[in-house]
PDB file of N, CA and C in Angstrom:
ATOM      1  N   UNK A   1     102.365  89.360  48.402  1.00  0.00           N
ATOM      2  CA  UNK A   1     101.376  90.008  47.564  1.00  0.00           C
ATOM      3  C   UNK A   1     101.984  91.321  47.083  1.00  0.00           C
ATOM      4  N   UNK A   2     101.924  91.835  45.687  1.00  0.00           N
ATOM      5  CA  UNK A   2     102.516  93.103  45.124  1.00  0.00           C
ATOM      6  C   UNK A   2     101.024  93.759  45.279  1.00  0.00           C
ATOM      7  N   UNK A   3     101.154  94.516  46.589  1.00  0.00           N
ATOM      8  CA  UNK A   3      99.932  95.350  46.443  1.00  0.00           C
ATOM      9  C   UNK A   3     100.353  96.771  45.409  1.00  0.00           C
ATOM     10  N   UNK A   4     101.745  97.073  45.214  1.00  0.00           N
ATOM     11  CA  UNK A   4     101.816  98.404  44.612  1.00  0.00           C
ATOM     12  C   UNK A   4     101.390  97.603  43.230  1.00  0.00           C
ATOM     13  N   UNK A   5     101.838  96.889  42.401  1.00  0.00           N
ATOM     14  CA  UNK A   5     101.025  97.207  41.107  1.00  0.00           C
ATOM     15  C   UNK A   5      99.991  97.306  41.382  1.00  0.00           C
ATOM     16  N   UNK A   6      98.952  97.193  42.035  1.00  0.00           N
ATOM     17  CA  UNK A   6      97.571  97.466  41.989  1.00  0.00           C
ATOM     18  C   UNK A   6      96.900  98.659  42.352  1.00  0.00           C
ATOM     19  N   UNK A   7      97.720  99.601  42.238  1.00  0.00           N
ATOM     20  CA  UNK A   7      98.092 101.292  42.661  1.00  0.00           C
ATOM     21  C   UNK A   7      97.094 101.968  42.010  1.00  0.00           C
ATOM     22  N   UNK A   8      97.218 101.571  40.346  1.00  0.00           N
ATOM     23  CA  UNK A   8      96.621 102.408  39.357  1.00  0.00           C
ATOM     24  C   UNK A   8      95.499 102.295  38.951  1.00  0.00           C
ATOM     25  N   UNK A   9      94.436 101.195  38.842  1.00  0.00           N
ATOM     26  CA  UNK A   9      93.136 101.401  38.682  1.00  0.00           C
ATOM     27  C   UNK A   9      91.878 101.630  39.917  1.00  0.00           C
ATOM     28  N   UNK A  10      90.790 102.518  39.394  1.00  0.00           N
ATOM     29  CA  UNK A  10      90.370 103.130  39.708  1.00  0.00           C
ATOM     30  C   UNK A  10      89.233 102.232  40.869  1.00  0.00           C
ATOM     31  N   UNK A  11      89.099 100.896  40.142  1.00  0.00           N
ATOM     32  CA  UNK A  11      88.757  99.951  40.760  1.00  0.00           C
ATOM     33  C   UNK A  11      89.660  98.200  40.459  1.00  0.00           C
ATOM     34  N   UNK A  12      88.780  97.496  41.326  1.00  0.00           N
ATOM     35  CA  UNK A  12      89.447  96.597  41.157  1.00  0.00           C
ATOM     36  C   UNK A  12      88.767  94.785  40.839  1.00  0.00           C
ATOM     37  N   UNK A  13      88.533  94.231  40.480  1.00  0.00           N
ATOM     38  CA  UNK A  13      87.597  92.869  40.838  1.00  0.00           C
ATOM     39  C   UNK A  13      88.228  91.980  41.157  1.00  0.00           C
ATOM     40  N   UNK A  14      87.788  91.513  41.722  1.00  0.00           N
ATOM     41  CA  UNK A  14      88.299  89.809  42.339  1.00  0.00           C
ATOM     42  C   UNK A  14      87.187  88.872  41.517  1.00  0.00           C
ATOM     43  N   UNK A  15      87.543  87.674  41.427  1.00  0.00           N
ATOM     44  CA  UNK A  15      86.756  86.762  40.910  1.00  0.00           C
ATOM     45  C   UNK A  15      86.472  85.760  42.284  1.00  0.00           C
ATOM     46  N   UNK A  16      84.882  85.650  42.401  1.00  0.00           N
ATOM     47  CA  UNK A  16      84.501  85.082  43.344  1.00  0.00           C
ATOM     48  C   UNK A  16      83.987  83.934  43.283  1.00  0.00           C
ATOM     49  N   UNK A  17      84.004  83.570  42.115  1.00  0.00           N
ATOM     50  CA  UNK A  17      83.023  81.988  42.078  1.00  0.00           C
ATOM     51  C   UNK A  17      82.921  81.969  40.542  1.00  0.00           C
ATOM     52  N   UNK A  18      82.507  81.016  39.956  1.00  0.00           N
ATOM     53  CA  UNK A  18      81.966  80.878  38.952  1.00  0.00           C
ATOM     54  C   UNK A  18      80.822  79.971  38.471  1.00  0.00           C
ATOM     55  N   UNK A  19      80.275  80.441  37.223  1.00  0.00           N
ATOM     56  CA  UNK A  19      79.190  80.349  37.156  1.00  0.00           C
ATOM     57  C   UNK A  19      79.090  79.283  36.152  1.00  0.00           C
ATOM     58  N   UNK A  20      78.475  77.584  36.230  1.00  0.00           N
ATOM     59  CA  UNK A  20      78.363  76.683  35.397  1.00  0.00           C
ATOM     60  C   UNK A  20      76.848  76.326  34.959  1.00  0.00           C
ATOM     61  N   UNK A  21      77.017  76.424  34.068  1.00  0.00           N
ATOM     62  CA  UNK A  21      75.128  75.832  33.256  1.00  0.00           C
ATOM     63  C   UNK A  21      74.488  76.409  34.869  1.00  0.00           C
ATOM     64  N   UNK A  22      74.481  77.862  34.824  1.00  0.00           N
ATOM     65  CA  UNK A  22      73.206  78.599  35.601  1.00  0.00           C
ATOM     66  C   UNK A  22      73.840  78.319  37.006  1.00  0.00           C
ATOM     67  N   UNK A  23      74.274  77.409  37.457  1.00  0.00           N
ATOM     68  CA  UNK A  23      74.464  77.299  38.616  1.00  0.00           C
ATOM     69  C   UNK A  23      76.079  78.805  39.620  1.00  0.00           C
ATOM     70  N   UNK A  24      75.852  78.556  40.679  1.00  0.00           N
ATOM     71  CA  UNK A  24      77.145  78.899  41.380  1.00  0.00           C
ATOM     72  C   UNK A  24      78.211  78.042  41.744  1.00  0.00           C
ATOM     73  N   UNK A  25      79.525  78.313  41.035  1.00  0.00           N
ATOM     74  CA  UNK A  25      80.574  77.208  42.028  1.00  0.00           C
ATOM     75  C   UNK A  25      81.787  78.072  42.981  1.00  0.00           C
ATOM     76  N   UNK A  26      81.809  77.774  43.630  1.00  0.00           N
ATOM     77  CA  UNK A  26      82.679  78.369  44.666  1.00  0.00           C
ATOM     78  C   UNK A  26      84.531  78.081  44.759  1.00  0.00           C
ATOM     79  N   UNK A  27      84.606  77.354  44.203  1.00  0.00           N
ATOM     80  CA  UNK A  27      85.938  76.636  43.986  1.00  0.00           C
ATOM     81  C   UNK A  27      86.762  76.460  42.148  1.00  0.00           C
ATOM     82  N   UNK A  28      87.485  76.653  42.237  1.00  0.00           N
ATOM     83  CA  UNK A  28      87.642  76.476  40.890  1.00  0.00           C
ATOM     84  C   UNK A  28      88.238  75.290  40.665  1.00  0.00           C
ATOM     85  N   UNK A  29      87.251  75.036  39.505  1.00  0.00           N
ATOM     86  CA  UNK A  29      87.218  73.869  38.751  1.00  0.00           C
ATOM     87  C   UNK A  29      88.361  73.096  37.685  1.00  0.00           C
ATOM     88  N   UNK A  30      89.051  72.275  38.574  1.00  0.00           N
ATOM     89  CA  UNK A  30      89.946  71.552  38.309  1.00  0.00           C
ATOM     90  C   UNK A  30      90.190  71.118  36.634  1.00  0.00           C
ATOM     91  N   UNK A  31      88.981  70.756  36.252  1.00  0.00           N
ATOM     92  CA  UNK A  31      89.221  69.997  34.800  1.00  0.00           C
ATOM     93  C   UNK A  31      88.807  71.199  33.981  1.00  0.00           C
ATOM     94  N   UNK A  32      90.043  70.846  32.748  1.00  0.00           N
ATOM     95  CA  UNK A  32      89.928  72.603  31.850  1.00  0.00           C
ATOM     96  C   UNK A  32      88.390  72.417  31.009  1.00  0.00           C
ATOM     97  N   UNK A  33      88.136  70.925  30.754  1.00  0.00           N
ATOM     98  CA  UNK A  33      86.847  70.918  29.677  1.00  0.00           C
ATOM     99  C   UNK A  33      85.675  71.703  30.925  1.00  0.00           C
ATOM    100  N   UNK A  34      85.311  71.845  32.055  1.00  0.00           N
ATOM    101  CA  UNK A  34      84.672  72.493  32.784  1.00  0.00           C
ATOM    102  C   UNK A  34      84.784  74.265  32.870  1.00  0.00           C
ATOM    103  N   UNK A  35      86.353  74.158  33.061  1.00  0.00           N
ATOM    104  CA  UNK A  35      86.610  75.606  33.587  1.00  0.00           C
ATOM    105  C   UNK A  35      86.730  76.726  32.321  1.00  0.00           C
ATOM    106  N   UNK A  36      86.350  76.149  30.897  1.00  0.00           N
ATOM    107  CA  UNK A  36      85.894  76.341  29.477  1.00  0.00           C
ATOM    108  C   UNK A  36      84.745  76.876  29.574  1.00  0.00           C
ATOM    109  N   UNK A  37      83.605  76.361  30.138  1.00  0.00           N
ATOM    110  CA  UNK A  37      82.064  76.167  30.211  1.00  0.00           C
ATOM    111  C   UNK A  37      81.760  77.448  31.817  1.00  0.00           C
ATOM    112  N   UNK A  38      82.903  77.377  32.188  1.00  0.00           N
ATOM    113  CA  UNK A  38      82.746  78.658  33.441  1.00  0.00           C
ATOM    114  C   UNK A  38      82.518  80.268  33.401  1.00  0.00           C
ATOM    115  N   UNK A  39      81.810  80.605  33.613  1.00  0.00           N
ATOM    116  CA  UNK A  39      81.677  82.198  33.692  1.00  0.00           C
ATOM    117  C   UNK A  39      82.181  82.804  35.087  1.00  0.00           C
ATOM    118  N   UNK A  40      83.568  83.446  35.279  1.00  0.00           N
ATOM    119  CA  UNK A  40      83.562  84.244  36.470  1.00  0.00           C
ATOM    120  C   UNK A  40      82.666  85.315  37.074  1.00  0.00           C
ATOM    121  N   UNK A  41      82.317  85.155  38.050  1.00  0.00           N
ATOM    122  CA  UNK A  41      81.841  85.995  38.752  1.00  0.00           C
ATOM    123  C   UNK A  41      82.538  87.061  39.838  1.00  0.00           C
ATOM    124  N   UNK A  42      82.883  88.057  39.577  1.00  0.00           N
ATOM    125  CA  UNK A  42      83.613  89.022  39.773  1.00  0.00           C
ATOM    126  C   UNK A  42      82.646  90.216  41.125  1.00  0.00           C
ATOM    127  N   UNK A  43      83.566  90.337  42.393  1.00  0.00           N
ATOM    128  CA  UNK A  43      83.123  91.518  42.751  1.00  0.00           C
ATOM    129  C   UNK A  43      84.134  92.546  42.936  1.00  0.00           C
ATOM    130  N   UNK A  44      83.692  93.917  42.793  1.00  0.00           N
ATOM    131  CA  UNK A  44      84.295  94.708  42.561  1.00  0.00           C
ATOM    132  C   UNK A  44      84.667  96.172  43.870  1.00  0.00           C
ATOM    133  N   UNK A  45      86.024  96.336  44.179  1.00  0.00           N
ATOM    134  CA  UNK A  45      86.294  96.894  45.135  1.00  0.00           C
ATOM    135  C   UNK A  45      87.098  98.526  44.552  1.00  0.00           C
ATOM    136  N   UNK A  46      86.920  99.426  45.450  1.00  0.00           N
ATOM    137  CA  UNK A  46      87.296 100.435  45.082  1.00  0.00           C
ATOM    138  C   UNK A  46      89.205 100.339  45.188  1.00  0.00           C
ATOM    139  N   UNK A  47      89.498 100.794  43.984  1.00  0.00           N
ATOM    140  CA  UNK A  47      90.944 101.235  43.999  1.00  0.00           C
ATOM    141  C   UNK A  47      91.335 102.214  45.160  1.00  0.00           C
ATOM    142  N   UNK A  48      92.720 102.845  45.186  1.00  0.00           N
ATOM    143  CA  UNK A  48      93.317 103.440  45.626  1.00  0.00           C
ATOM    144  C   UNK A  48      93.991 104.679  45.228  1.00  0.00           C
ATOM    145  N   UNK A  49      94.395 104.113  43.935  1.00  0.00           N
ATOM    146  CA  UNK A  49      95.863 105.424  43.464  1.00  0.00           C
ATOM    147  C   UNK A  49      96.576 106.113  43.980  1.00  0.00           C
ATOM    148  N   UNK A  50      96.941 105.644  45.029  1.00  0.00           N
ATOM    149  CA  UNK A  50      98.123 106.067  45.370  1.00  0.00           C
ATOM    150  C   UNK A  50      99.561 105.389  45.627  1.00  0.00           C
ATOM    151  N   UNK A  51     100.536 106.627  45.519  1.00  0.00           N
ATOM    152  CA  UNK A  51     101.924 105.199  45.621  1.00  0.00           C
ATOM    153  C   UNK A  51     102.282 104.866  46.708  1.00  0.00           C
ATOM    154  N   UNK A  52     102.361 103.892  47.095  1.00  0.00           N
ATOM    155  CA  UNK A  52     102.540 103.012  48.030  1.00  0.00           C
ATOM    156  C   UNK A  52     103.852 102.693  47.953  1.00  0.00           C
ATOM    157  N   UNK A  53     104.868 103.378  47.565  1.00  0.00           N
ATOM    158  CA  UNK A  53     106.234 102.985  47.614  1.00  0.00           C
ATOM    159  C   UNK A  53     106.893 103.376  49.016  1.00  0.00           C
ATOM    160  N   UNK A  54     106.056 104.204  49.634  1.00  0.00           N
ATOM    161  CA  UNK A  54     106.845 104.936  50.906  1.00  0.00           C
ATOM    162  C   UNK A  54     106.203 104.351  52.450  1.00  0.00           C
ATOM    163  N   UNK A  55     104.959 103.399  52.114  1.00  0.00           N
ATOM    164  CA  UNK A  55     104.169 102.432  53.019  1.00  0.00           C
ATOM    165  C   UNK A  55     105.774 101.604  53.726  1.00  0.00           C
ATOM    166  N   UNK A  56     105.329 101.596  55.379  1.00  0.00           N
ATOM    167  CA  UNK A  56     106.231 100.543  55.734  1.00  0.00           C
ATOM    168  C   UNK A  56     105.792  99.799  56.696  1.00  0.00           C
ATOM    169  N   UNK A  57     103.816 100.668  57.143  1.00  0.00           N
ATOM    170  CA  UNK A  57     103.391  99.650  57.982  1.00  0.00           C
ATOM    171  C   UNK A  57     102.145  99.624  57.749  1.00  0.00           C
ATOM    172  N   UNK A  58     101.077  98.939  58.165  1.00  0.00           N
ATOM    173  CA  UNK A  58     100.137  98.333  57.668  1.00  0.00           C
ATOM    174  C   UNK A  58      98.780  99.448  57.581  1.00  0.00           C
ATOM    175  N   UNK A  59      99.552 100.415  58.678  1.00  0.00           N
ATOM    176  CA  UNK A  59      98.381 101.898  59.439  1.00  0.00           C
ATOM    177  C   UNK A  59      98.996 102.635  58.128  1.00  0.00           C
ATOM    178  N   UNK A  60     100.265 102.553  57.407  1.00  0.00           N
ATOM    179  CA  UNK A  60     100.179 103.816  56.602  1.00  0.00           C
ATOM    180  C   UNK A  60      99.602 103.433  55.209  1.00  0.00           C
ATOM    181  N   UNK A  61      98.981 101.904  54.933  1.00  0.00           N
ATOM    182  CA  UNK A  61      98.037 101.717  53.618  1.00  0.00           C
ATOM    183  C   UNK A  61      97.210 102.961  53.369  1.00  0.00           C
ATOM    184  N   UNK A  62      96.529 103.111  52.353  1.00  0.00           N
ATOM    185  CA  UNK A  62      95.177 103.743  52.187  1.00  0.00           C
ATOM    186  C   UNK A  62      94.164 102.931  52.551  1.00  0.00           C
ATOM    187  N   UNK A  63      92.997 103.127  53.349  1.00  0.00           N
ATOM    188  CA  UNK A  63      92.066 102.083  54.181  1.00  0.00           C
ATOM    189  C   UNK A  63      91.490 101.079  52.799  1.00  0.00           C
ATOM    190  N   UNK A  64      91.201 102.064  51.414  1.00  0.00           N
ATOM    191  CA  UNK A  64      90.608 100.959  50.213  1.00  0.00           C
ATOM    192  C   UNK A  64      91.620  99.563  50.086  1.00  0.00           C
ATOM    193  N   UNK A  65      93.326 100.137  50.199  1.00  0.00           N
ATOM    194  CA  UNK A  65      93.931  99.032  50.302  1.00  0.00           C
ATOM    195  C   UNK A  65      93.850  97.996  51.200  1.00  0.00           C
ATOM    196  N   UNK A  66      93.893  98.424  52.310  1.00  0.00           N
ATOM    197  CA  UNK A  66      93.827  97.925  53.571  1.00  0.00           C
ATOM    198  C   UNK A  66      92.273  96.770  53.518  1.00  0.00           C
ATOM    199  N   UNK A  67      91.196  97.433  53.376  1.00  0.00           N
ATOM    200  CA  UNK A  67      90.218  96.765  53.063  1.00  0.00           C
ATOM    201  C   UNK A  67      90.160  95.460  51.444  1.00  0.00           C
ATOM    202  N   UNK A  68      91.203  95.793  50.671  1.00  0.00           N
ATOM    203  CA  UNK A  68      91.209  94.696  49.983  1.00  0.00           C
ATOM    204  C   UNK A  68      92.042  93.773  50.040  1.00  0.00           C
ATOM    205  N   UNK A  69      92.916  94.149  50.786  1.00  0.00           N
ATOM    206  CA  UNK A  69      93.559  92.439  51.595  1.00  0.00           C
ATOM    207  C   UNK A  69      93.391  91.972  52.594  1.00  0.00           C
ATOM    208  N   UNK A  70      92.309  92.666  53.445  1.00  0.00           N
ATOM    209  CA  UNK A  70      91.111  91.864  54.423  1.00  0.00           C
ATOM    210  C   UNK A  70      90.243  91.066  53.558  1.00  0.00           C
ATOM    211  N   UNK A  71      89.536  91.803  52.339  1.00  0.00           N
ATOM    212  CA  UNK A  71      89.076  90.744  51.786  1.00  0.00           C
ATOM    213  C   UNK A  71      89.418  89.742  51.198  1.00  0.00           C
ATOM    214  N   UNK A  72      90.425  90.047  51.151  1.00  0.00           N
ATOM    215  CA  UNK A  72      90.855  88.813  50.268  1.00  0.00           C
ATOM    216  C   UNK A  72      91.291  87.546  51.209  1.00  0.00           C
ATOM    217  N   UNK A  73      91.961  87.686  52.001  1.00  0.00           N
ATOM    218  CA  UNK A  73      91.812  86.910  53.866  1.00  0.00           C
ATOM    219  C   UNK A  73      90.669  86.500  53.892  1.00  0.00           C
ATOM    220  N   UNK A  74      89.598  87.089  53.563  1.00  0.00           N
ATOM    221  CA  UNK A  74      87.912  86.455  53.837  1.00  0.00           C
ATOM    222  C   UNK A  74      87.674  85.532  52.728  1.00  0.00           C
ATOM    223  N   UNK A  75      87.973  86.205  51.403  1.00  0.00           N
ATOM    224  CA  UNK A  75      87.290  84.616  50.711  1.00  0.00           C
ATOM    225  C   UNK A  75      88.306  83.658  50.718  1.00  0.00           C
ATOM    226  N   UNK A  76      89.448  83.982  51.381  1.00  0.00           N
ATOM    227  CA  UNK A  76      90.488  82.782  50.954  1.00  0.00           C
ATOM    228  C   UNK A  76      90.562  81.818  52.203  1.00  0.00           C
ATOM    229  N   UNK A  77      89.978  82.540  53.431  1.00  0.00           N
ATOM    230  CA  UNK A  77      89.464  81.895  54.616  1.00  0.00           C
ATOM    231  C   UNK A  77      91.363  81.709  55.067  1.00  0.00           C
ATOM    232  N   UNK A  78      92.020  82.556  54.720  1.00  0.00           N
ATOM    233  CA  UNK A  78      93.113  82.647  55.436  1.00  0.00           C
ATOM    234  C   UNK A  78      93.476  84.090  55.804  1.00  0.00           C
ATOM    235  N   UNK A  79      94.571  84.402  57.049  1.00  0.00           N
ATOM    236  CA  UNK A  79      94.849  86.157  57.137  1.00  0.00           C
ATOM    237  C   UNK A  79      96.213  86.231  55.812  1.00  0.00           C
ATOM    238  N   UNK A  80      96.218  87.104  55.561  1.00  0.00           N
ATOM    239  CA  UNK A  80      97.290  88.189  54.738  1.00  0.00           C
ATOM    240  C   UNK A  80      98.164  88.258  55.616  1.00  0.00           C
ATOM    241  N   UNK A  81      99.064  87.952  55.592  1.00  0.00           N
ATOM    242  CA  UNK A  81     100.331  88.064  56.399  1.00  0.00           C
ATOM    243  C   UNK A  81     101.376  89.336  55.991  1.00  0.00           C
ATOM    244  N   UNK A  82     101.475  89.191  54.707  1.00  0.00           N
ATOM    245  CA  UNK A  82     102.992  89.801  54.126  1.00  0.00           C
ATOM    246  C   UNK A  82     102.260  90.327  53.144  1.00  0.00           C
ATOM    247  N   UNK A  83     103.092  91.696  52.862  1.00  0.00           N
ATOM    248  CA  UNK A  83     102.361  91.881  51.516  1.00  0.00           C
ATOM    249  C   UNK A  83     103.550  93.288  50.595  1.00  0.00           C
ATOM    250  N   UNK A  84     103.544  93.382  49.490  1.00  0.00           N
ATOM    251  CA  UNK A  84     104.941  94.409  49.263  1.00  0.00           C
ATOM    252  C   UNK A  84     104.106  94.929  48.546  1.00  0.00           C
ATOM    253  N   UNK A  85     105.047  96.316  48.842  1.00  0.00           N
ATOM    254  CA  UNK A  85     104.820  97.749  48.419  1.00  0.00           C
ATOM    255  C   UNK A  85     106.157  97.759  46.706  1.00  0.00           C
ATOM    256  N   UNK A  86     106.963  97.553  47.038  1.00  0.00           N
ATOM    257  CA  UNK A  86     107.745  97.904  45.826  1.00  0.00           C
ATOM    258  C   UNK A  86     108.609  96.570  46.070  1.00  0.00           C
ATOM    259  N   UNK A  87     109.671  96.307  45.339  1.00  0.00           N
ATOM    260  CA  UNK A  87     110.489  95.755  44.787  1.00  0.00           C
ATOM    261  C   UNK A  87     111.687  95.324  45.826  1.00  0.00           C
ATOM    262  N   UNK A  88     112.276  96.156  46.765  1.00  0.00           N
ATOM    263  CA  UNK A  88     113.131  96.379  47.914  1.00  0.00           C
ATOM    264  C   UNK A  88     112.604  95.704  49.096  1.00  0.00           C
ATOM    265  N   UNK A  89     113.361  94.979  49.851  1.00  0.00           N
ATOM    266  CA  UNK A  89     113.413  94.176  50.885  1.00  0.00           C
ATOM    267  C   UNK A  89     112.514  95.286  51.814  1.00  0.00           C
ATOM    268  N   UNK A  90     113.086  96.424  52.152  1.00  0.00           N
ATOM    269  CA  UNK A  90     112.884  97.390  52.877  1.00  0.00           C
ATOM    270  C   UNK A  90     111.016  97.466  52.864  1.00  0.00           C
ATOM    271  N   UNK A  91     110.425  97.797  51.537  1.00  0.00           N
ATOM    272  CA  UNK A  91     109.296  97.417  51.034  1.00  0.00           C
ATOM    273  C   UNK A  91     108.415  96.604  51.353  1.00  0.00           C
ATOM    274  N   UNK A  92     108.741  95.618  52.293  1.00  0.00           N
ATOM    275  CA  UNK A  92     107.789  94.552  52.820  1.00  0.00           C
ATOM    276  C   UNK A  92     107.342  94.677  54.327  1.00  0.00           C
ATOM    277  N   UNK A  93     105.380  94.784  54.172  1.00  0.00           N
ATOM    278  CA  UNK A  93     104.859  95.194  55.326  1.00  0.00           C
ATOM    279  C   UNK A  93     104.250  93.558  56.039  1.00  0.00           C
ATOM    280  N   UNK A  94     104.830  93.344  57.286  1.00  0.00           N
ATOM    281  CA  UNK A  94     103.904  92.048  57.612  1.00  0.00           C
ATOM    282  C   UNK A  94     103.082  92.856  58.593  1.00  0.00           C
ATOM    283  N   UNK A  95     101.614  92.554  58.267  1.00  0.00           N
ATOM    284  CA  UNK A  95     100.142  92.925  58.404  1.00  0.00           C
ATOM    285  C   UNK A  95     100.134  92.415  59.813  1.00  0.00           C
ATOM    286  N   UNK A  96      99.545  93.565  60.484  1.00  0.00           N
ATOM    287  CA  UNK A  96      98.991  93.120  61.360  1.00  0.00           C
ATOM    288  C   UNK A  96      99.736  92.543  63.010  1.00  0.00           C
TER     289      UNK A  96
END
């Protein structure tokens, strides 16, 4: 995961489901004539701004970061394992 591009806005959304003729779908929808007719449903988490180029363990995130790749572990119903700060080998924090 490149958590540093996600450095700079102030917030952030994830798309959580989408929305077909009124209903909720939770999964995304395989066939494009459907996923046409889909409205994302987006929730929205606070940014960070800060650079994260000098992060090398999971305690020196900013907690907003930290908290959005827990969530994202939650709707994906898997943990975050790995996740990079910049570009450099050195750069890569495994979570946890």
């Amino acid at each position: 995961m490149l958590l540093d591009v996600l450095s700079e806005p102030d917030e952030i959304k994830v798309c959580t489901a989408y929305e077909l003729n009124g209903k909720r779908v939770a999964d995304f929808p395989g066939d494009a004539f459907l996923l046409e007719r889909c409205r994302p449903m987006y929730e929205t988490l606070p940014g960070w701004r800060t650079n994260l180029a000098d992060a090398r363990k999971w305690t020196d995130l900013p907690a907003a970061a930290r908290r959005y790749v827990d969530r994202l572990g939650e709707l994906l119903d898997l943990p975050v394992t790995i996740i990079s700060v910049g570009p450099d080998r050195e750069q890569t924090i495994f979570c946890k």
